[in-house]
C-alpha atoms as a PDB file:
ATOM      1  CA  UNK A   1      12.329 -19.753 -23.232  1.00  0.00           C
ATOM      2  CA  UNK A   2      14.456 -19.914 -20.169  1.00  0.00           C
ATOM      3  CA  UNK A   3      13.764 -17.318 -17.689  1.00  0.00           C
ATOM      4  CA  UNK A   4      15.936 -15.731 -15.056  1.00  0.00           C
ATOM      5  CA  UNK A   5      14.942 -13.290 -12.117  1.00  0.00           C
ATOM      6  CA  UNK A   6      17.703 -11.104 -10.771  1.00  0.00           C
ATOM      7  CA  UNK A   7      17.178  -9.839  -7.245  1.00  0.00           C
ATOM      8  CA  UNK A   8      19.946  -7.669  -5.888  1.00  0.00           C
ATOM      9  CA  UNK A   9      20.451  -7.175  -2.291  1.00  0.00           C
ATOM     10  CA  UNK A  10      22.132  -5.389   0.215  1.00  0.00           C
ATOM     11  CA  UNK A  11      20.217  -6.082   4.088  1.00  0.00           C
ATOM     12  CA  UNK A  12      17.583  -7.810   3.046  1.00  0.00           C
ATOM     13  CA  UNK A  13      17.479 -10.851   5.738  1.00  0.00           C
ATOM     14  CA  UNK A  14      14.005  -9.796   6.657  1.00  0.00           C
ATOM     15  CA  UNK A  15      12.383 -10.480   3.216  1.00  0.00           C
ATOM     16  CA  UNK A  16      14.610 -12.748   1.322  1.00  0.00           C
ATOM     17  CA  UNK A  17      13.163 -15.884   2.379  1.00  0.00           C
ATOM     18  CA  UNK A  18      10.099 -14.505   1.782  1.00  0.00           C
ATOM     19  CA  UNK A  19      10.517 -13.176  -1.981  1.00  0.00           C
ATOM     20  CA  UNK A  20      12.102 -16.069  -2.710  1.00  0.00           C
ATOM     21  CA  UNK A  21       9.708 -18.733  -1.886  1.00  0.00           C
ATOM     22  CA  UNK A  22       6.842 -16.570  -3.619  1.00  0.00           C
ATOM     23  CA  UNK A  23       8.756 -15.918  -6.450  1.00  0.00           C
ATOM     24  CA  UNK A  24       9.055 -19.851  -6.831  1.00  0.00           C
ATOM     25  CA  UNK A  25       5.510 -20.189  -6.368  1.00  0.00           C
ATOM     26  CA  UNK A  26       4.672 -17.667  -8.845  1.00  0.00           C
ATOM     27  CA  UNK A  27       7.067 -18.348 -11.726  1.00  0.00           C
ATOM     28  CA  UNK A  28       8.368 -22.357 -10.679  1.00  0.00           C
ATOM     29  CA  UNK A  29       9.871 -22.333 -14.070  1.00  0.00           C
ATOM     30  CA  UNK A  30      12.016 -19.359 -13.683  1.00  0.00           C
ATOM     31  CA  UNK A  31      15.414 -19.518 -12.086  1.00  0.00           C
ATOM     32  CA  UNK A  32      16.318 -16.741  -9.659  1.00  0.00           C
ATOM     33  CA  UNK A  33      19.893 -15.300  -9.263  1.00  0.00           C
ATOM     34  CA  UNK A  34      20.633 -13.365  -5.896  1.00  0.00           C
ATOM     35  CA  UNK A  35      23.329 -10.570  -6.205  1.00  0.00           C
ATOM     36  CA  UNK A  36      24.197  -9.378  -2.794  1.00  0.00           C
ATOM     37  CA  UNK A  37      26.358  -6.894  -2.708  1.00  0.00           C
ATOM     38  CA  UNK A  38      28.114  -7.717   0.677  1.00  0.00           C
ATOM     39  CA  UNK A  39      25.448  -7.885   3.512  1.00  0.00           C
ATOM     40  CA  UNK A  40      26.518  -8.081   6.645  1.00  0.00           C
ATOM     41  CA  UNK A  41      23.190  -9.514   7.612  1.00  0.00           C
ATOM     42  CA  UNK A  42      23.637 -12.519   6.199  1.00  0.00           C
ATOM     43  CA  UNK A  43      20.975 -12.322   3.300  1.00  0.00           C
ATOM     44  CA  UNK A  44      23.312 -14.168   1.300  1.00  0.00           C
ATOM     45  CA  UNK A  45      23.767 -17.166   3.289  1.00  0.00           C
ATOM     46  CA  UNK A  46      19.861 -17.471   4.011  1.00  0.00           C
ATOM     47  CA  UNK A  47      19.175 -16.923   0.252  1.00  0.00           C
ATOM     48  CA  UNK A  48      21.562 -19.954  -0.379  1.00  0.00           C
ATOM     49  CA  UNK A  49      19.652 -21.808   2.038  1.00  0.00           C
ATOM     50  CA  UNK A  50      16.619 -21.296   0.617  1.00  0.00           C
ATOM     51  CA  UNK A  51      18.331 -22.117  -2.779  1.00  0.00           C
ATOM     52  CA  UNK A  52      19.061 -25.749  -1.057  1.00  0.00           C
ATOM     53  CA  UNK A  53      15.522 -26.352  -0.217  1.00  0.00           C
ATOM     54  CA  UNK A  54      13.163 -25.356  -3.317  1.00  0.00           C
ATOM     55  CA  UNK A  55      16.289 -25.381  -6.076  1.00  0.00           C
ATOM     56  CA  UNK A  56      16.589 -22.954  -9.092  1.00  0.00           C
ATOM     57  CA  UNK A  57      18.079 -20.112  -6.792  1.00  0.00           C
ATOM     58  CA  UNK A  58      21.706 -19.403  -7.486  1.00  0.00           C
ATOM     59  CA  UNK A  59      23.896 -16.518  -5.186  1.00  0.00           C
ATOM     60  CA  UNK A  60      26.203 -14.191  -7.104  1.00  0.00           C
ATOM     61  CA  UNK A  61      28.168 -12.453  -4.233  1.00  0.00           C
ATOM     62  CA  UNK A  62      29.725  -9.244  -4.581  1.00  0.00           C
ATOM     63  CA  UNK A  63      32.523  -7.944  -1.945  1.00  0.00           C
ATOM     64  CA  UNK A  64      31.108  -4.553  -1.232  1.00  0.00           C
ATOM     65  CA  UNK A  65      27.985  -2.429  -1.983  1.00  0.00           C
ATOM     66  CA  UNK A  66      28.163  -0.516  -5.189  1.00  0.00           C
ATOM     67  CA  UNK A  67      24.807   0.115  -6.546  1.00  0.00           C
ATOM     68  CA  UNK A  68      21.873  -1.441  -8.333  1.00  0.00           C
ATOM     69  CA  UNK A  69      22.911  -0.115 -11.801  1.00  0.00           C
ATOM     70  CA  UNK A  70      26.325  -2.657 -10.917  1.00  0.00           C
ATOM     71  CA  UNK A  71      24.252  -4.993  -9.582  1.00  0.00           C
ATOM     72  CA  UNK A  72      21.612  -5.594 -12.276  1.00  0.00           C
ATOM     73  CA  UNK A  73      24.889  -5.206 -15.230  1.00  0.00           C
ATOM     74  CA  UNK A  74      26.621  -7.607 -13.506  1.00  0.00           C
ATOM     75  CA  UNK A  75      23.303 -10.185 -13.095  1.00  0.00           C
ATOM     76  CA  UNK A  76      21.980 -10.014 -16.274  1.00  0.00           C
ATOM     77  CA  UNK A  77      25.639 -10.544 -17.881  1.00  0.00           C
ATOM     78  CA  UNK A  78      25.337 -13.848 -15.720  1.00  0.00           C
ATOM     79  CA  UNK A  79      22.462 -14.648 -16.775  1.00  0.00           C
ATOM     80  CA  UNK A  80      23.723 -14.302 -20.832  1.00  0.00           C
ATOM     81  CA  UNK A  81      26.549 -16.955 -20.085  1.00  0.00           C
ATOM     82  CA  UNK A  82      24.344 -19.051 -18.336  1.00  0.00           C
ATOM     83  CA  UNK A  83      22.034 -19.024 -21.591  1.00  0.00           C
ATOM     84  CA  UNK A  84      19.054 -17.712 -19.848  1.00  0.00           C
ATOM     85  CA  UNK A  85      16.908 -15.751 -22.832  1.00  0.00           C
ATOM     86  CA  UNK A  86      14.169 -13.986 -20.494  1.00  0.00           C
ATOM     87  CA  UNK A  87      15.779 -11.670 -18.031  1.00  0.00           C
ATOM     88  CA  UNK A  88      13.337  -9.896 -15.430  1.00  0.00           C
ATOM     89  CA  UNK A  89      14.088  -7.440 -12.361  1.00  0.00           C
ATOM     90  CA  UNK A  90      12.211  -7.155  -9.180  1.00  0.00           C
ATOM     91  CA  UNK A  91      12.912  -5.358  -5.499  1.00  0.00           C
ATOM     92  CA  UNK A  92      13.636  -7.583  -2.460  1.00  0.00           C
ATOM     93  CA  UNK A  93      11.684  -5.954  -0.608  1.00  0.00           C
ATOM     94  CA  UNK A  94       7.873  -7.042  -1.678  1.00  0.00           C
ATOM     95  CA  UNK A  95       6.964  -3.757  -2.752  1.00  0.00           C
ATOM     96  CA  UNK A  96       7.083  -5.906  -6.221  1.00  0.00           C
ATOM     97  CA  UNK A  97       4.351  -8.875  -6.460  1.00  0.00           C
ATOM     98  CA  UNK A  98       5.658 -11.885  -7.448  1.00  0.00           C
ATOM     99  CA  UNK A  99       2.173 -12.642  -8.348  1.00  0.00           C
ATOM    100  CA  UNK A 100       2.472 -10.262 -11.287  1.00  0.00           C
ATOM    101  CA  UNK A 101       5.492 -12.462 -12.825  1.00  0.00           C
ATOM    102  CA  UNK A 102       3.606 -14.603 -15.039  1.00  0.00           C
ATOM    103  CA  UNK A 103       2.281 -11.174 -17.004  1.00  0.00           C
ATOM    104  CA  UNK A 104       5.719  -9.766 -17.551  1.00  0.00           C
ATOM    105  CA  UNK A 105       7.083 -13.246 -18.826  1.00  0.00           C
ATOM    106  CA  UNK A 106       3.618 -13.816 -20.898  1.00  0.00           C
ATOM    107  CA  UNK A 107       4.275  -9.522 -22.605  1.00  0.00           C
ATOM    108  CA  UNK A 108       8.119 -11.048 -23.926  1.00  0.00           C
ATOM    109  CA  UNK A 109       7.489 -14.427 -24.822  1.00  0.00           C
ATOM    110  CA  UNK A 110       4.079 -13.984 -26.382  1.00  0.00           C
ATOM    111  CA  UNK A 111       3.544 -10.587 -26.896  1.00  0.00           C
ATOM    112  CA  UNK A 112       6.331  -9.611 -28.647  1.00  0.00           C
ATOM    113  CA  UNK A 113       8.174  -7.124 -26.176  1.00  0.00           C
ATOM    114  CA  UNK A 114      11.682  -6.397 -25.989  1.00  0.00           C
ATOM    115  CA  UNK A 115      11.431  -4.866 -22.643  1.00  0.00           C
ATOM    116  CA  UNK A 116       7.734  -5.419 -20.746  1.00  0.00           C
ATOM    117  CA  UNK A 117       7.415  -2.849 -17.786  1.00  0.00           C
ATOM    118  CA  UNK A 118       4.736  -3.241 -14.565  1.00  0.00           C
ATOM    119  CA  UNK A 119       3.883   0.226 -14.389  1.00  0.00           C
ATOM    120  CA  UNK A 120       2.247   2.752 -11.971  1.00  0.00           C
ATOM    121  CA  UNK A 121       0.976   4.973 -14.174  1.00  0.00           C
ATOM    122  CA  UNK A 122      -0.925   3.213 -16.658  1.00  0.00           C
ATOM    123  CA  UNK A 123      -4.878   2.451 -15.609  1.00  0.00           C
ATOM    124  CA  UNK A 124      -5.008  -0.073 -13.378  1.00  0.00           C
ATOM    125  CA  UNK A 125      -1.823   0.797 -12.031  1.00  0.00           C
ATOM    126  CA  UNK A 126      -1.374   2.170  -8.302  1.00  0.00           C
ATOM    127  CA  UNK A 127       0.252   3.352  -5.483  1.00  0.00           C
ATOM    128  CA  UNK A 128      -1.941   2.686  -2.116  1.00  0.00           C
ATOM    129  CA  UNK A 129      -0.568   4.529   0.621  1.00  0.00           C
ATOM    130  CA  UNK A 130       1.517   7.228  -1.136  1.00  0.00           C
ATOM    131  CA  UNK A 131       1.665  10.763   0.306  1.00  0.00           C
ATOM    132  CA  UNK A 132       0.304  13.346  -2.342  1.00  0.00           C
ATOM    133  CA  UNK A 133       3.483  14.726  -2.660  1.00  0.00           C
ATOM    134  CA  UNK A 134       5.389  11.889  -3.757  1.00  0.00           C
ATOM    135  CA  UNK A 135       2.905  10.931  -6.240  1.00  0.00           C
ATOM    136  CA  UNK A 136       2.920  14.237  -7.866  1.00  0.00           C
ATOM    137  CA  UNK A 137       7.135  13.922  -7.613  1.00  0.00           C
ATOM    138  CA  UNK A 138       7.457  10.614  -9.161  1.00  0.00           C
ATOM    139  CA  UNK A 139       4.227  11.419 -12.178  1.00  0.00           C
ATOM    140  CA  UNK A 140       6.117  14.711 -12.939  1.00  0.00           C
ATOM    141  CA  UNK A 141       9.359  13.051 -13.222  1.00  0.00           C
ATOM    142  CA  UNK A 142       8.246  10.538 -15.384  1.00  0.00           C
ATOM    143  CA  UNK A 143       6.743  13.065 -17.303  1.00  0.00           C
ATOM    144  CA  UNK A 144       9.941  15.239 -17.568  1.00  0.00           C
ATOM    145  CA  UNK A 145      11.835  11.984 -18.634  1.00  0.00           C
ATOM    146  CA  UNK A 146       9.258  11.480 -21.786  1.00  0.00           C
ATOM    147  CA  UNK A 147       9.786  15.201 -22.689  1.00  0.00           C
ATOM    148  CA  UNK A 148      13.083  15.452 -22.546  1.00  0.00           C
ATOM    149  CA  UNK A 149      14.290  11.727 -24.031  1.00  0.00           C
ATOM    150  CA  UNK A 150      11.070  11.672 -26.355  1.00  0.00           C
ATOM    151  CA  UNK A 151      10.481   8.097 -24.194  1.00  0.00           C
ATOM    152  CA  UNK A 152       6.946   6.908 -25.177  1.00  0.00           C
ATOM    153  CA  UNK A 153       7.011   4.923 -21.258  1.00  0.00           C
ATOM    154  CA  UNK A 154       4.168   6.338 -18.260  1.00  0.00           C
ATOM    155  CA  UNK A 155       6.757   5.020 -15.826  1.00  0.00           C
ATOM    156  CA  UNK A 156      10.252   5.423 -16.952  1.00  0.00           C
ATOM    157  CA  UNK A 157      11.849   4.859 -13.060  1.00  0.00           C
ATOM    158  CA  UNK A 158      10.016   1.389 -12.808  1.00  0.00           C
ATOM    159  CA  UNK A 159      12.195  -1.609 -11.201  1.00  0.00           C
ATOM    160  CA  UNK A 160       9.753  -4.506 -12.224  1.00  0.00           C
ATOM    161  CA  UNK A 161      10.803  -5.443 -15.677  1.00  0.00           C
ATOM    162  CA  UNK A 162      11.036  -8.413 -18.301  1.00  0.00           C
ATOM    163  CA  UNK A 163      13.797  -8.056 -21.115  1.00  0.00           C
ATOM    164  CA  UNK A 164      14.419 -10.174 -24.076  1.00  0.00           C
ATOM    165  CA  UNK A 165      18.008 -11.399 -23.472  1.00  0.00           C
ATOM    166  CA  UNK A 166      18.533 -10.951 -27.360  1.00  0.00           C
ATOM    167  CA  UNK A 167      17.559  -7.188 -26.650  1.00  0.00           C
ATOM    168  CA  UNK A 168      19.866  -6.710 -23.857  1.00  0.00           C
ATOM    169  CA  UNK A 169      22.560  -8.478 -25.925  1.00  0.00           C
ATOM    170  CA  UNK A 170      22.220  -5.508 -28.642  1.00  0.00           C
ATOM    171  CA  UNK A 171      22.204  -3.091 -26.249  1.00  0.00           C
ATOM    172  CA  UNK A 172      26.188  -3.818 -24.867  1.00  0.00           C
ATOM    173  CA  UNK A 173      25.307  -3.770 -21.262  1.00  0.00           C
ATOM    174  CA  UNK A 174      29.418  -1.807 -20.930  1.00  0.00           C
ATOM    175  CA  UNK A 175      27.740   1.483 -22.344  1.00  0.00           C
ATOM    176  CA  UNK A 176      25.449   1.227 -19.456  1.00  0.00           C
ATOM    177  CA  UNK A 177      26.191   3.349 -17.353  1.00  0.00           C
ATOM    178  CA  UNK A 178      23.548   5.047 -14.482  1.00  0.00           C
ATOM    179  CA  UNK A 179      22.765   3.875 -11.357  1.00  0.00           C
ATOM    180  CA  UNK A 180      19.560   3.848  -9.021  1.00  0.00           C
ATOM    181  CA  UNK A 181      16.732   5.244 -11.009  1.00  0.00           C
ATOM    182  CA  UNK A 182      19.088   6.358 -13.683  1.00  0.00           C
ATOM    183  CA  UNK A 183      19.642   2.917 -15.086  1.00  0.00           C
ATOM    184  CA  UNK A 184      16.481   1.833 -15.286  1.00  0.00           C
ATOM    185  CA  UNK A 185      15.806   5.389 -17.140  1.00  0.00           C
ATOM    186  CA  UNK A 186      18.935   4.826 -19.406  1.00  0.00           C
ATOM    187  CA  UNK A 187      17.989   0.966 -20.114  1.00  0.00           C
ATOM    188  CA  UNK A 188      14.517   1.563 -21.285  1.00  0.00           C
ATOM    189  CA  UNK A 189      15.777   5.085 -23.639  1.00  0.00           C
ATOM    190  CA  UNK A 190      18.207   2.806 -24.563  1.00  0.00           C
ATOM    191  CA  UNK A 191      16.211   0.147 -25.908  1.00  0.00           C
ATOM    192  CA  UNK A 192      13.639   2.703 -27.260  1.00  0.00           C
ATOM    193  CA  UNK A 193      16.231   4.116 -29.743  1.00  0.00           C
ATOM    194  CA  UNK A 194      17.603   0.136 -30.495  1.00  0.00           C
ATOM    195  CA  UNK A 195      13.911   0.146 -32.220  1.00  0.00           C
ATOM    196  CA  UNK A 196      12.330  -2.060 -29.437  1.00  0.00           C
ATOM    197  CA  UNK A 197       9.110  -2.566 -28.838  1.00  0.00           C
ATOM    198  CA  UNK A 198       8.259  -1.561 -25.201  1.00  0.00           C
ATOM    199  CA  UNK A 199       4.871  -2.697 -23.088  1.00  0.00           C
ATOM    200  CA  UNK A 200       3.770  -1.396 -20.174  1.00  0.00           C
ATOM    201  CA  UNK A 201       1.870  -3.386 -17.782  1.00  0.00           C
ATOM    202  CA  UNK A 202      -0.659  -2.063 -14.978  1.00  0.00           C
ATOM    203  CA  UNK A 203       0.688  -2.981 -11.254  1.00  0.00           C
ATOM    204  CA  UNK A 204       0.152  -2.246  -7.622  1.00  0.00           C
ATOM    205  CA  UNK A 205       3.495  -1.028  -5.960  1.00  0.00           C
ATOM    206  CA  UNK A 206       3.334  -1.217  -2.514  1.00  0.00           C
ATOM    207  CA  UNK A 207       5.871  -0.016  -0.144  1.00  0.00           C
ATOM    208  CA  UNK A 208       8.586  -2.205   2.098  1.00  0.00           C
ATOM    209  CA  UNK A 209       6.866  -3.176   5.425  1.00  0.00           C
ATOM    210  CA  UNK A 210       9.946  -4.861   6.321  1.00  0.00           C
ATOM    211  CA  UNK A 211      13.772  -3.994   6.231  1.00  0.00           C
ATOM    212  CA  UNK A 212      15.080  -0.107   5.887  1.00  0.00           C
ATOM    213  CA  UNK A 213      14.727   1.839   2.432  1.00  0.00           C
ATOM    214  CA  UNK A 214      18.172   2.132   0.240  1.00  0.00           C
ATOM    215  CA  UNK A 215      16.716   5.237  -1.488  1.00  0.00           C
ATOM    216  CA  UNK A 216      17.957   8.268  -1.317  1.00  0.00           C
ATOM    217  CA  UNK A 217      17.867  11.547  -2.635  1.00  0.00           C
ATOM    218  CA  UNK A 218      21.504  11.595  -4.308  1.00  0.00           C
ATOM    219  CA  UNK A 219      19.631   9.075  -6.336  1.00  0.00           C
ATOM    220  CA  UNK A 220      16.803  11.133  -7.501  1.00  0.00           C
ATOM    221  CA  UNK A 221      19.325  14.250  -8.378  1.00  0.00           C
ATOM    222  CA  UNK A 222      21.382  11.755 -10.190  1.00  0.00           C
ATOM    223  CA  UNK A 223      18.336  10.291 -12.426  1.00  0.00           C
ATOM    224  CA  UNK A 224      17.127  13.825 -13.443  1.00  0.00           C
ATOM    225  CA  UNK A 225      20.787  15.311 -14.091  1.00  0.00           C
ATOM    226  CA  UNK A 226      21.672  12.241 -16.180  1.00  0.00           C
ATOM    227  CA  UNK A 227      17.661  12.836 -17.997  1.00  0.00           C
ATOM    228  CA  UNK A 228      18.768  16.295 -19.069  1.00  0.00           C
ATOM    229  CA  UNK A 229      22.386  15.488 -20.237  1.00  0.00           C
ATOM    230  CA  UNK A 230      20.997  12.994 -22.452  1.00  0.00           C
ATOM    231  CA  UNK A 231      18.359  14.975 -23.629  1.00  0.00           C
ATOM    232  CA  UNK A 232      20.587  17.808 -24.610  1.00  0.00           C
ATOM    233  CA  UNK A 233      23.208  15.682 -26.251  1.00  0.00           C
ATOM    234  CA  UNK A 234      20.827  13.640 -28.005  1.00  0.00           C
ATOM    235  CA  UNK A 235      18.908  17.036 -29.448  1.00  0.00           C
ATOM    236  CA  UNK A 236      22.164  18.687 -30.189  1.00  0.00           C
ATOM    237  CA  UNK A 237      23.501  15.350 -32.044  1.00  0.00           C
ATOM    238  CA  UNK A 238      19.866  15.456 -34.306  1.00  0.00           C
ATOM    239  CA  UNK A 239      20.397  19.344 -34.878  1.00  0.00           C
ATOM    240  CA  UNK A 240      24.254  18.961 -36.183  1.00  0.00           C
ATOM    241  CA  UNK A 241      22.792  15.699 -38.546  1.00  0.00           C
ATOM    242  CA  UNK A 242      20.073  18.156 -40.394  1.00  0.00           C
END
């Protein structure tokens, strides 16, 4: 199988070089595609440079920052012309191990997933160095997500993912519409009702040490409105069919 990771980026000059060369290291067959939504940093010409020494490593650059929903719709449909049939998601930050690669490729191409998630929340998953209160925010939300979309996933929000390109090809990435934690939300419900077959992975998220945060708390309000639209609709939809 050919496999492609997509790393979007906005300000990321402080770990690119980094992610990228352990990303090579931990996954040398996988190509990488950089979107970069405009950084004014340059993290797309050092990404390009780093492209010129180790190979594999293509730039996608976008004029102006509009998201990671965007960014990730606009990679993996990239990655579909290119022929790439593996397509896998990871921060730029580090707070994603590279290391962990090999087990999200190894879940689609020989354990049957459609979508392979590295999750918090499953055992042997963690979150060193998270505040009680966030922990119970992002559990809780999770748990709200598998309530209200019926989502059999521990950690629904995850951005470290594997997706069989023939899965995202059924999905029509158009209809796609969330951002932030929302998409990822929306990708994985969306595959879930396709009929795909969804694993969940233990990992260790860790947060950035380097480079300033793009999350914010539009993004959270956005995931959990979008959650309980979907889950009405969808429950209405199943009530008017009986």
């Amino acid at each position: 199988m050919r496999p492609l990771v997509v790393l979007p980026t906005y300000q990321e000059a402080e770990n690119i070089c980094d992610v990228l060369t352990r990303i090579r290291t931990a996954a040398p067959g996988a190509d990488i595609l950089v979107v970069d939504d405009g950084s004014p940093d340059g993290t797309a010409d050092l990404a390009d440079g780093v492209g010129e020494r180790l190979g594999q490593i293509s730039v996608l650059r976008r004029s102006a920052k509009s998201g990671l929903g965007p960014a990730y719709r606009a990679g993996f449909a990239w990655g579909l012309d290119q022929g790439h049939d593996v397509l896998l998601e990871m921060d730029a930050d580090l707070s994603h191990d590279p290391d962990e690669l090999p087990a999200l490729l190894r879940a689609v191409e020989d354990g049957g997933a459609d979508l392979a998630i590295g999750s918090r929340y499953i055992p042997g998953g963690a979150v060193p160095g998270w505040p009680a209160r966030r922990r119970l925010l992002s559990r809780w939300g999770n748990r709200y997500v598998g309530f209200m979309l019926g989502l059999p996933v521990r950690d629904a929000t995850a951005g470290f993912r594997a997706y069989r390109g023939s899965m995202i090809e059924k999905l029509d990435l158009d209809r796609v519409r969330a951002d932030g934690y929302g998409f990822q939300i929306e990708m994985a419900y969306e595959v879930h009702k396709a009929g795909g077959t969804i694993l969940e992975l233990p990992i260790t998220f860790r947060d950035r040490i380097r480079g300033t945060s793009k999350m914010a708390p539009n993004i959270v309000y956005e995931a959990l409105w979008l959650v309980t639209k979907w889950g009405v609709r969808d429950r209405w939809a199943s009530l008017r069919r009986r």
